[in-house]
PDB file of N, CA and C in Angstrom:
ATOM      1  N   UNK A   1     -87.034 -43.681  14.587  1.00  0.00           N
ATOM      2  CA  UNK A   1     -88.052 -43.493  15.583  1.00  0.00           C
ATOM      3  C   UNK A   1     -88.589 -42.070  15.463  1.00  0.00           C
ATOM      4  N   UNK A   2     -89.908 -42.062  15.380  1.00  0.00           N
ATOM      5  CA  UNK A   2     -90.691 -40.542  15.507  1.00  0.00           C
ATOM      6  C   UNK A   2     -90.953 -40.169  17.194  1.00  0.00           C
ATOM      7  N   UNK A   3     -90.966 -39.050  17.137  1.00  0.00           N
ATOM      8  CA  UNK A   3     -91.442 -38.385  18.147  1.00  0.00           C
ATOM      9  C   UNK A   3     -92.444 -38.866  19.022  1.00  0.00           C
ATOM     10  N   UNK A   4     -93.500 -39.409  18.658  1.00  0.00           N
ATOM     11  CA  UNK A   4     -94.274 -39.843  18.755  1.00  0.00           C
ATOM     12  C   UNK A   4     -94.380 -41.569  19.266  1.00  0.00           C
ATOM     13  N   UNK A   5     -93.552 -42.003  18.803  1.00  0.00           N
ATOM     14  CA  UNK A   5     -93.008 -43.432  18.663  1.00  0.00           C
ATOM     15  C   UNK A   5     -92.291 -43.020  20.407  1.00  0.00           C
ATOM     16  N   UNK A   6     -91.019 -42.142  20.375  1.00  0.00           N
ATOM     17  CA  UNK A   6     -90.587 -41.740  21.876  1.00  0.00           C
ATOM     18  C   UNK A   6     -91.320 -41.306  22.795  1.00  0.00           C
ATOM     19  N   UNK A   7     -92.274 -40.694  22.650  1.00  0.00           N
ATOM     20  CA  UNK A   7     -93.673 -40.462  24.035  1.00  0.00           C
ATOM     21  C   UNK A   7     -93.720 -41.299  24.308  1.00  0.00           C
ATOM     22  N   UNK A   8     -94.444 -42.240  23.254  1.00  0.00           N
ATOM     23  CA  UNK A   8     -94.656 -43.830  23.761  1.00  0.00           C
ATOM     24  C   UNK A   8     -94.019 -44.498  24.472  1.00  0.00           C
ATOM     25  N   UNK A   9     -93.012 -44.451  24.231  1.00  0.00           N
ATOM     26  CA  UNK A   9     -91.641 -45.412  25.484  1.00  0.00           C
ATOM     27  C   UNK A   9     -92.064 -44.551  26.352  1.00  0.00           C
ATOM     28  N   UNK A  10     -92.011 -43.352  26.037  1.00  0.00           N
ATOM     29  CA  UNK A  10     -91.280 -42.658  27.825  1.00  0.00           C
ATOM     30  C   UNK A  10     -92.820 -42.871  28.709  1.00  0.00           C
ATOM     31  N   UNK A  11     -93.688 -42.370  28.196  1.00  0.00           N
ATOM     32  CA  UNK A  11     -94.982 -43.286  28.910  1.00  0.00           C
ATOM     33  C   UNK A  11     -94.912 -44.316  29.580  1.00  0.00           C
ATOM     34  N   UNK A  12     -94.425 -45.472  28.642  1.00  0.00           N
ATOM     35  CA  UNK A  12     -94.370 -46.840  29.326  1.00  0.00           C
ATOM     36  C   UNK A  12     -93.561 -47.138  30.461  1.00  0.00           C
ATOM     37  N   UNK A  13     -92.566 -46.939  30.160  1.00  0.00           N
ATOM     38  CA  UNK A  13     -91.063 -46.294  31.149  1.00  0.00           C
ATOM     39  C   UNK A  13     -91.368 -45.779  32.104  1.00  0.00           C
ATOM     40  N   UNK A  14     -92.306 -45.074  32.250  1.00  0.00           N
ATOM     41  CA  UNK A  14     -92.539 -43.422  33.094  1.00  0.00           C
ATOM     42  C   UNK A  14     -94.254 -44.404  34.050  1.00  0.00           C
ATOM     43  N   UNK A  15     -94.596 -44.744  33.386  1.00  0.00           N
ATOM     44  CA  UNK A  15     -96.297 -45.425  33.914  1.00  0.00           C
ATOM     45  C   UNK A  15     -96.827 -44.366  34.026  1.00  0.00           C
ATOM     46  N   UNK A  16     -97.088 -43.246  32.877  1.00  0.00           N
ATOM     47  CA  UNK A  16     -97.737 -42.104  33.243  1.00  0.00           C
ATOM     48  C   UNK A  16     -98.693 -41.948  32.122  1.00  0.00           C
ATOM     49  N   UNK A  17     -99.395 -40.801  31.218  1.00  0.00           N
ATOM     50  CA  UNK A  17    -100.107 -40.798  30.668  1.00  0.00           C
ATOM     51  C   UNK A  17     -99.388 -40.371  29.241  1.00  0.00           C
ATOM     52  N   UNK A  18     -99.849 -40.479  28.150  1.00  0.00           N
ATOM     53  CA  UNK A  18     -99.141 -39.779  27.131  1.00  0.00           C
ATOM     54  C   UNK A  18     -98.551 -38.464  26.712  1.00  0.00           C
ATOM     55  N   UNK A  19     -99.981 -37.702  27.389  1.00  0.00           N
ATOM     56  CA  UNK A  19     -99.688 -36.527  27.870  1.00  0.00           C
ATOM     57  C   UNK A  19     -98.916 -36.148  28.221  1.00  0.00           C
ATOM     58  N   UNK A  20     -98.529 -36.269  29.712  1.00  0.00           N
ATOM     59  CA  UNK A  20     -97.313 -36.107  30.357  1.00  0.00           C
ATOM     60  C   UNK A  20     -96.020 -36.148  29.903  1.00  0.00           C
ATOM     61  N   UNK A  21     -96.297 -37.334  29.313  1.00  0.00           N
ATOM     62  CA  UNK A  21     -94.798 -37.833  28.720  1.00  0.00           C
ATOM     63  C   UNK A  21     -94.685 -37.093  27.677  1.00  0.00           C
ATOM     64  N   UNK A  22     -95.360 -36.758  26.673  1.00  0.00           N
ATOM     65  CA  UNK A  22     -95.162 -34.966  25.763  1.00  0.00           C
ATOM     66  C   UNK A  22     -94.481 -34.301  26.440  1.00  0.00           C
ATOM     67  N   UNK A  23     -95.300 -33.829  27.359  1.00  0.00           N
ATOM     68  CA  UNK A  23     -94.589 -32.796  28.047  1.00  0.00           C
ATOM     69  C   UNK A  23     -93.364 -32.581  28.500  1.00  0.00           C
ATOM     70  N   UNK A  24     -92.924 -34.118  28.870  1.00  0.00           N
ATOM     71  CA  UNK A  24     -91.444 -34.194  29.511  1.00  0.00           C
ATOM     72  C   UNK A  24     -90.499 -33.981  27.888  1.00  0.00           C
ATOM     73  N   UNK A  25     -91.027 -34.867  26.766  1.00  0.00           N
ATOM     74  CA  UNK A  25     -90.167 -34.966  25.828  1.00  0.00           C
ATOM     75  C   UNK A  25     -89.977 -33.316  25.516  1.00  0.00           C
ATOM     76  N   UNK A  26     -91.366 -32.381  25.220  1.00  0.00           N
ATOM     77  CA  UNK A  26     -91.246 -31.359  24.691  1.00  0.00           C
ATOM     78  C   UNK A  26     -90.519 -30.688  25.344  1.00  0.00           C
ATOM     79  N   UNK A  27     -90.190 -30.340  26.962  1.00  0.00           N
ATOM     80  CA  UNK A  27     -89.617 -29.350  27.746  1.00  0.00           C
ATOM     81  C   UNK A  27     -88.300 -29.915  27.930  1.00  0.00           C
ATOM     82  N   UNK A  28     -87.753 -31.414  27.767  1.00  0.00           N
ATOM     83  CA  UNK A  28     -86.479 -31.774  27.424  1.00  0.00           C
ATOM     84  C   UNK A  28     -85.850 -31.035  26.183  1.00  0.00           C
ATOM     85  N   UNK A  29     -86.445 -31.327  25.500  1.00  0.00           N
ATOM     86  CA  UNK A  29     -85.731 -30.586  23.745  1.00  0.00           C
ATOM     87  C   UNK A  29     -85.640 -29.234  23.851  1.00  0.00           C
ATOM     88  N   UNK A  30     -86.851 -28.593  24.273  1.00  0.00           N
ATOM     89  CA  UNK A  30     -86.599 -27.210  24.404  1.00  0.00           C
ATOM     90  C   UNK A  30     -85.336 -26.743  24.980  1.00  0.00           C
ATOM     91  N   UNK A  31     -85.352 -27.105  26.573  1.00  0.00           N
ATOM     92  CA  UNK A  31     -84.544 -26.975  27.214  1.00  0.00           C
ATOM     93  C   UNK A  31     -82.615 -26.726  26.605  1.00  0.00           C
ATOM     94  N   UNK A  32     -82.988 -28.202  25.981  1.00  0.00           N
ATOM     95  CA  UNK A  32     -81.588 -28.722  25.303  1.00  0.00           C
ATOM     96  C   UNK A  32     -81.149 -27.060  24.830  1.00  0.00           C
ATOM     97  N   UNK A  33     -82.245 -26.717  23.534  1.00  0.00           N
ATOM     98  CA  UNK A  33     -81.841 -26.269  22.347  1.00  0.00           C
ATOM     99  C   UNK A  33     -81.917 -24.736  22.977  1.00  0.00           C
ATOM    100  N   UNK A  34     -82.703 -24.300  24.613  1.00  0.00           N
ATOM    101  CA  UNK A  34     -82.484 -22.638  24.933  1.00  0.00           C
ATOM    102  C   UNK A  34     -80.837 -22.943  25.856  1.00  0.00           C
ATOM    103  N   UNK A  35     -80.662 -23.529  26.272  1.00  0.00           N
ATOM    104  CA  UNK A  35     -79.133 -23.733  26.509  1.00  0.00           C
ATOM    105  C   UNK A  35     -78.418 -23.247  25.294  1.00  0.00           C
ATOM    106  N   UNK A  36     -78.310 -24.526  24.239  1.00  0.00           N
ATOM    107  CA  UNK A  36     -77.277 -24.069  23.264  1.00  0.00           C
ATOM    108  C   UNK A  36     -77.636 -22.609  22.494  1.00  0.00           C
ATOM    109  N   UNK A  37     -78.607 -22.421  22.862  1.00  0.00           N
ATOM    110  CA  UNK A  37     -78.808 -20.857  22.058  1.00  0.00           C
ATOM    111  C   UNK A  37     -77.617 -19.816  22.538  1.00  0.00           C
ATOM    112  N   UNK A  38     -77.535 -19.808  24.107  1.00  0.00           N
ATOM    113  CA  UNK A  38     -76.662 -19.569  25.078  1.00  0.00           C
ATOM    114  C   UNK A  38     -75.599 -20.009  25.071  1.00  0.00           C
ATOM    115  N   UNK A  39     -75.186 -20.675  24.587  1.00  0.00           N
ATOM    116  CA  UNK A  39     -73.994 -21.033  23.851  1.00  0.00           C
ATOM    117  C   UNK A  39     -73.415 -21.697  25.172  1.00  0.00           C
ATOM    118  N   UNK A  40     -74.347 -22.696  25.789  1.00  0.00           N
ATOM    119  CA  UNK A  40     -73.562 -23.304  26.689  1.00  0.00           C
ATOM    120  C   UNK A  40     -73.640 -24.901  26.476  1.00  0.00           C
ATOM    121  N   UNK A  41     -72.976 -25.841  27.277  1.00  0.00           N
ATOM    122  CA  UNK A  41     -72.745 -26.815  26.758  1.00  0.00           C
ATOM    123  C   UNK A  41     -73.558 -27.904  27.921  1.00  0.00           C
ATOM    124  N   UNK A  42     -74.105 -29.281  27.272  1.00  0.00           N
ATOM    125  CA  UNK A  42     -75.069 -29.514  28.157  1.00  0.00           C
ATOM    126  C   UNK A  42     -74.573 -31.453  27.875  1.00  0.00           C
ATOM    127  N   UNK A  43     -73.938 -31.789  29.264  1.00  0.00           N
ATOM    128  CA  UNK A  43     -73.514 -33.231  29.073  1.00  0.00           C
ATOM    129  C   UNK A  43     -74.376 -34.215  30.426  1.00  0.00           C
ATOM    130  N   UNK A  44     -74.712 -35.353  29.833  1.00  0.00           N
ATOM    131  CA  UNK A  44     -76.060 -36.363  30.316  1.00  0.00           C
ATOM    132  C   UNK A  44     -74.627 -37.065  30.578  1.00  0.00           C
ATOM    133  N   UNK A  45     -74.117 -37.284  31.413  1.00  0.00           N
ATOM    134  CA  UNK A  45     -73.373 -38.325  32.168  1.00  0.00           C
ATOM    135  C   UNK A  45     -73.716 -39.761  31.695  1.00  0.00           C
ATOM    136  N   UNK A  46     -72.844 -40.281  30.700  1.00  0.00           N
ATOM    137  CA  UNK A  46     -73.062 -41.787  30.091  1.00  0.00           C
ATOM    138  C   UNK A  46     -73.410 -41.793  28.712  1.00  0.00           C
ATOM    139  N   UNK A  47     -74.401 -40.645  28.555  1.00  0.00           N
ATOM    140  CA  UNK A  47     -75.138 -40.556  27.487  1.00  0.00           C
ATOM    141  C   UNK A  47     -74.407 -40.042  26.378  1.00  0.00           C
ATOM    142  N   UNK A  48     -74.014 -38.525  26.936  1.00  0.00           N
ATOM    143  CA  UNK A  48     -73.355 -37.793  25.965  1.00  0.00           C
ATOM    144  C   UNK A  48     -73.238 -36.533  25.936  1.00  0.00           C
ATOM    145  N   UNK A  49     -72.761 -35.579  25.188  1.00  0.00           N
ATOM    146  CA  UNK A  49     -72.630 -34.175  25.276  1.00  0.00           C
ATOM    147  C   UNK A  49     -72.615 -33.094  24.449  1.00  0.00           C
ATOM    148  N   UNK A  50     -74.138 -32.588  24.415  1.00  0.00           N
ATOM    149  CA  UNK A  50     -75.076 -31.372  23.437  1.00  0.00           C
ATOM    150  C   UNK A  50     -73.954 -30.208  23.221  1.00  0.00           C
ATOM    151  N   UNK A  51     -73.211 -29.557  22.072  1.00  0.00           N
ATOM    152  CA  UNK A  51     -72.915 -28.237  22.428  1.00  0.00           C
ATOM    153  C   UNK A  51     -72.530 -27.520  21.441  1.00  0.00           C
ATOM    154  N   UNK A  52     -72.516 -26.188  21.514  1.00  0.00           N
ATOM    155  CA  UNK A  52     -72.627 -25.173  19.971  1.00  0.00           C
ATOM    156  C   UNK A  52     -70.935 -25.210  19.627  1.00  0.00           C
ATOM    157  N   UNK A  53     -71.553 -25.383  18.354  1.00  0.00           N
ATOM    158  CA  UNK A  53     -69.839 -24.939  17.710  1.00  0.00           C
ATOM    159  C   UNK A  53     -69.778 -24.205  16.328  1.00  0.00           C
ATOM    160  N   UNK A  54     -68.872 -23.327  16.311  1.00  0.00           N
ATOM    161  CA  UNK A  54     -69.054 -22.725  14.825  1.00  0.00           C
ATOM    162  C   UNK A  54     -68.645 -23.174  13.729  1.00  0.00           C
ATOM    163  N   UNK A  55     -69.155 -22.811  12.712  1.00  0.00           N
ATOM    164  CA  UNK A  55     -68.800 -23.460  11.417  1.00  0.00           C
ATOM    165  C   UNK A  55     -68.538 -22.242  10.565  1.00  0.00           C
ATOM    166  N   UNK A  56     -67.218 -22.363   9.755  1.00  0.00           N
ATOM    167  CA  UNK A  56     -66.863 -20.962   9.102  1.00  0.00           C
ATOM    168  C   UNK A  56     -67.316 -20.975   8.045  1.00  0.00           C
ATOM    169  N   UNK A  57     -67.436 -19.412   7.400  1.00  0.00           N
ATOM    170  CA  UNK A  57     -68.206 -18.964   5.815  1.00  0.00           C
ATOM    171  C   UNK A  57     -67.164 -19.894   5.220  1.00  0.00           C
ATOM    172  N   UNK A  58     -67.754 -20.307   3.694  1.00  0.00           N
ATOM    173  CA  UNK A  58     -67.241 -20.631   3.157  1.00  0.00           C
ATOM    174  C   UNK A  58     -67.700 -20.677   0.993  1.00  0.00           C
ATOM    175  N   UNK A  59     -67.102 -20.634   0.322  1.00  0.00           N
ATOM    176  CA  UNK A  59     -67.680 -20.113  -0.791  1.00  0.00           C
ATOM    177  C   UNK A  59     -68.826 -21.615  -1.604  1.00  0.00           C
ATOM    178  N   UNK A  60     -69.620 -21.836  -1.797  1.00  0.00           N
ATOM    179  CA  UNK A  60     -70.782 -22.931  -2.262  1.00  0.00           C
ATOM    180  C   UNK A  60     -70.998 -22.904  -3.591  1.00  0.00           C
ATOM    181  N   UNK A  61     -71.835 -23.462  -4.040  1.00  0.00           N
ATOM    182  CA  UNK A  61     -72.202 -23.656  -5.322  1.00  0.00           C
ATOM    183  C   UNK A  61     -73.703 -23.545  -5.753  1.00  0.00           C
ATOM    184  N   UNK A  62     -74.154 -23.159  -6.227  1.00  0.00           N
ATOM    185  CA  UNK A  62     -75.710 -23.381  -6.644  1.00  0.00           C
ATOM    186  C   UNK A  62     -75.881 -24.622  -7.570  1.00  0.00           C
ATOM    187  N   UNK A  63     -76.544 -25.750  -6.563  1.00  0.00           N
ATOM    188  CA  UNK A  63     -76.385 -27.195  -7.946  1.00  0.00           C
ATOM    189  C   UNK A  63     -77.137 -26.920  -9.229  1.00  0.00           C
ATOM    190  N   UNK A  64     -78.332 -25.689  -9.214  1.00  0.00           N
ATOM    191  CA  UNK A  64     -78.814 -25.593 -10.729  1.00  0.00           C
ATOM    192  C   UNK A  64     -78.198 -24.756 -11.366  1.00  0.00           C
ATOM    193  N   UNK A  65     -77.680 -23.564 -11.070  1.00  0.00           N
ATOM    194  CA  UNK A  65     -76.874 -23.266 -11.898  1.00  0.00           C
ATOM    195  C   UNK A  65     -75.455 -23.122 -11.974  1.00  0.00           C
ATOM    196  N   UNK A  66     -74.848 -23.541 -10.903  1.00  0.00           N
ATOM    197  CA  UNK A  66     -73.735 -23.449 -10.983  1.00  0.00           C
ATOM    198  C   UNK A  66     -72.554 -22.215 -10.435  1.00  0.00           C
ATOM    199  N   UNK A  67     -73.421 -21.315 -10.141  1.00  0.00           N
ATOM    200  CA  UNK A  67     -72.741 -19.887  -9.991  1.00  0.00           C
ATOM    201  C   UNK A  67     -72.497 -19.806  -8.461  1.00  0.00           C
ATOM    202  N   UNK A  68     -70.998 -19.425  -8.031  1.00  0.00           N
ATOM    203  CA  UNK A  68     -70.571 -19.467  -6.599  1.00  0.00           C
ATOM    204  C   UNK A  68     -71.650 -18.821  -5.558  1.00  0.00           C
ATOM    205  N   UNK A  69     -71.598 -18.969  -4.495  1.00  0.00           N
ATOM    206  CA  UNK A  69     -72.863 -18.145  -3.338  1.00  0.00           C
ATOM    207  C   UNK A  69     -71.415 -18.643  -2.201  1.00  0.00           C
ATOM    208  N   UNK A  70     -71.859 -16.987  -1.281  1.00  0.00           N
ATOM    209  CA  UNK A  70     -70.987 -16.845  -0.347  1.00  0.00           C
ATOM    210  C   UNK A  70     -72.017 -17.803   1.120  1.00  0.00           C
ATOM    211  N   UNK A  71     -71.881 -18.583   1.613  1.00  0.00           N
ATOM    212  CA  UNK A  71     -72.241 -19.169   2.664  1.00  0.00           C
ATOM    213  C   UNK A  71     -71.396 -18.800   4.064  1.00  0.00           C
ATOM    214  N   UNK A  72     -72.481 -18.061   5.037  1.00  0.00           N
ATOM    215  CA  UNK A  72     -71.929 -17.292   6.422  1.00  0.00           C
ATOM    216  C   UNK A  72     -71.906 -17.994   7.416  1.00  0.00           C
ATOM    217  N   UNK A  73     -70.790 -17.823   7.694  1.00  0.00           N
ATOM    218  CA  UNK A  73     -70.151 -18.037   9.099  1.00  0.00           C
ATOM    219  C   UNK A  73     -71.348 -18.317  10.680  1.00  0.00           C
ATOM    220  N   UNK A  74     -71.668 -19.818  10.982  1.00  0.00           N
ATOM    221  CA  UNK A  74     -73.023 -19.756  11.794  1.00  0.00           C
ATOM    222  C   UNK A  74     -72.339 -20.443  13.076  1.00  0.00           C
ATOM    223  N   UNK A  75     -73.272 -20.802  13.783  1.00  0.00           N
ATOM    224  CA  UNK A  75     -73.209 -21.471  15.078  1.00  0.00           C
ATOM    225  C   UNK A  75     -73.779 -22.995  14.912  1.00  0.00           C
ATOM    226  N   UNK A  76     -73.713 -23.810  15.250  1.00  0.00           N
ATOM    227  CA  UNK A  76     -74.500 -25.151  14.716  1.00  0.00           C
ATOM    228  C   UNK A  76     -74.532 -26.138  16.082  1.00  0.00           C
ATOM    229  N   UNK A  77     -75.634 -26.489  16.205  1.00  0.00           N
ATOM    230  CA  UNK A  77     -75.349 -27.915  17.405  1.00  0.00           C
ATOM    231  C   UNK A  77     -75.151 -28.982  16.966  1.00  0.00           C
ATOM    232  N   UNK A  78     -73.865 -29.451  17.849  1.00  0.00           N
ATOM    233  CA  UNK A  78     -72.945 -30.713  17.832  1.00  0.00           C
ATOM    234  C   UNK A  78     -73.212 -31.828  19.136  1.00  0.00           C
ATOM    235  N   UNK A  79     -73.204 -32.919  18.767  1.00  0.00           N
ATOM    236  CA  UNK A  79     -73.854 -34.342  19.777  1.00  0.00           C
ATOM    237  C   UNK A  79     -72.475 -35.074  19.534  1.00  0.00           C
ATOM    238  N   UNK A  80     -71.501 -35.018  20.782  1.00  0.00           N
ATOM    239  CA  UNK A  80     -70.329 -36.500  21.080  1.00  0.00           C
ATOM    240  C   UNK A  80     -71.077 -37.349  21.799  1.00  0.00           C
ATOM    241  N   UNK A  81     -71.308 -39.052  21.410  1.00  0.00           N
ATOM    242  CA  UNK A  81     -71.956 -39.556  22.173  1.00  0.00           C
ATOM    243  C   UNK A  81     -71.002 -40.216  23.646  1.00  0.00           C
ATOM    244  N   UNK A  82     -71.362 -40.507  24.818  1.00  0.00           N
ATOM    245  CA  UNK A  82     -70.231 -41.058  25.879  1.00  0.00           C
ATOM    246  C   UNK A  82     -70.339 -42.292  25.843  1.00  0.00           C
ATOM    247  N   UNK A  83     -69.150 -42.903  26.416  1.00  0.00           N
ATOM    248  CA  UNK A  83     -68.489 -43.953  26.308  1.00  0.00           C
ATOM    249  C   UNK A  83     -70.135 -44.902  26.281  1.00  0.00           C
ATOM    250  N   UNK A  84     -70.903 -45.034  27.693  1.00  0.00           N
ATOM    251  CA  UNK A  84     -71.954 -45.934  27.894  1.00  0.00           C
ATOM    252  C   UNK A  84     -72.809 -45.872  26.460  1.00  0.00           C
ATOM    253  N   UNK A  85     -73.209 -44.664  25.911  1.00  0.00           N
ATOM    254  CA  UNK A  85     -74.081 -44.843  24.601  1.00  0.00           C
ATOM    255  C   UNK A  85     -73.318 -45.355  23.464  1.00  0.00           C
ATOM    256  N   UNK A  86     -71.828 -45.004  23.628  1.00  0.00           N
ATOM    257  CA  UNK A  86     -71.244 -45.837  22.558  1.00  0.00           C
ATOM    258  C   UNK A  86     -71.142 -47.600  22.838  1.00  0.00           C
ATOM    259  N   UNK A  87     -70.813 -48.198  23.901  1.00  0.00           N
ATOM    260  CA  UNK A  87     -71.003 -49.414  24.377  1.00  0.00           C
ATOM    261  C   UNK A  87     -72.412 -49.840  24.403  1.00  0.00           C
ATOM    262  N   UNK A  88     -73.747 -49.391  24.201  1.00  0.00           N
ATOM    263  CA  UNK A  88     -74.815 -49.404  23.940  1.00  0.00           C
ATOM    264  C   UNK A  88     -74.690 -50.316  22.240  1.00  0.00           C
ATOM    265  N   UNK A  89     -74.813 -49.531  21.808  1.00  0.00           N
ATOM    266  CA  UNK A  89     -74.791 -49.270  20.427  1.00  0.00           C
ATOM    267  C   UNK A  89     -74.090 -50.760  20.064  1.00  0.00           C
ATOM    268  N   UNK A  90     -72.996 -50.953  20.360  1.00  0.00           N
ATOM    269  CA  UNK A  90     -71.852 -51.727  19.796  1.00  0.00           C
ATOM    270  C   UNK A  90     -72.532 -53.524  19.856  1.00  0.00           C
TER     271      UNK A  90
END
């Protein structure tokens, strides 16, 4: 599903204009992703639970040539889905 494809539901869902429903999608995501910047953790009751976790340096490879590269130590966002989205799914 595109972005675009999800306005659409949430429009329909919502009985509002497309517009709008941008808006909600865009200031949802944002939202999500200035939280985890903050390194805080953000759980939708049923749904599931957004939150930063680190991932350590570790030594890589260059696939064209082959020669090691040191890869640094980052922060990354992580999605556990909850029980209801997993019973969704199933």
């Amino acid at each position: 599903m595109t972005k675009a494809e999800l306005v659409s539901y949430v429009a329909k869902d919502c009985k509002c204009s497309k517009a709008l429903a941008e808006k909600l999608v865009n200031a949802t995501t944002h939202n999500i992703a200035k939280c985890l910047r903050k390194n805080d953790k953000i759980t939708l009751t049923g749904f599931g639970t957004f939150y930063p976790a680190k991932r350590k340096g570790r030594i890589g490879r260059n696939p064209q040539t082959g020669a090691q590269i040191n890869i640094k130590a980052r922060r990354v966002p992580r999605f556990k889905a909850g029980k209801q989205l997993k019973d969704w799914v199933i």
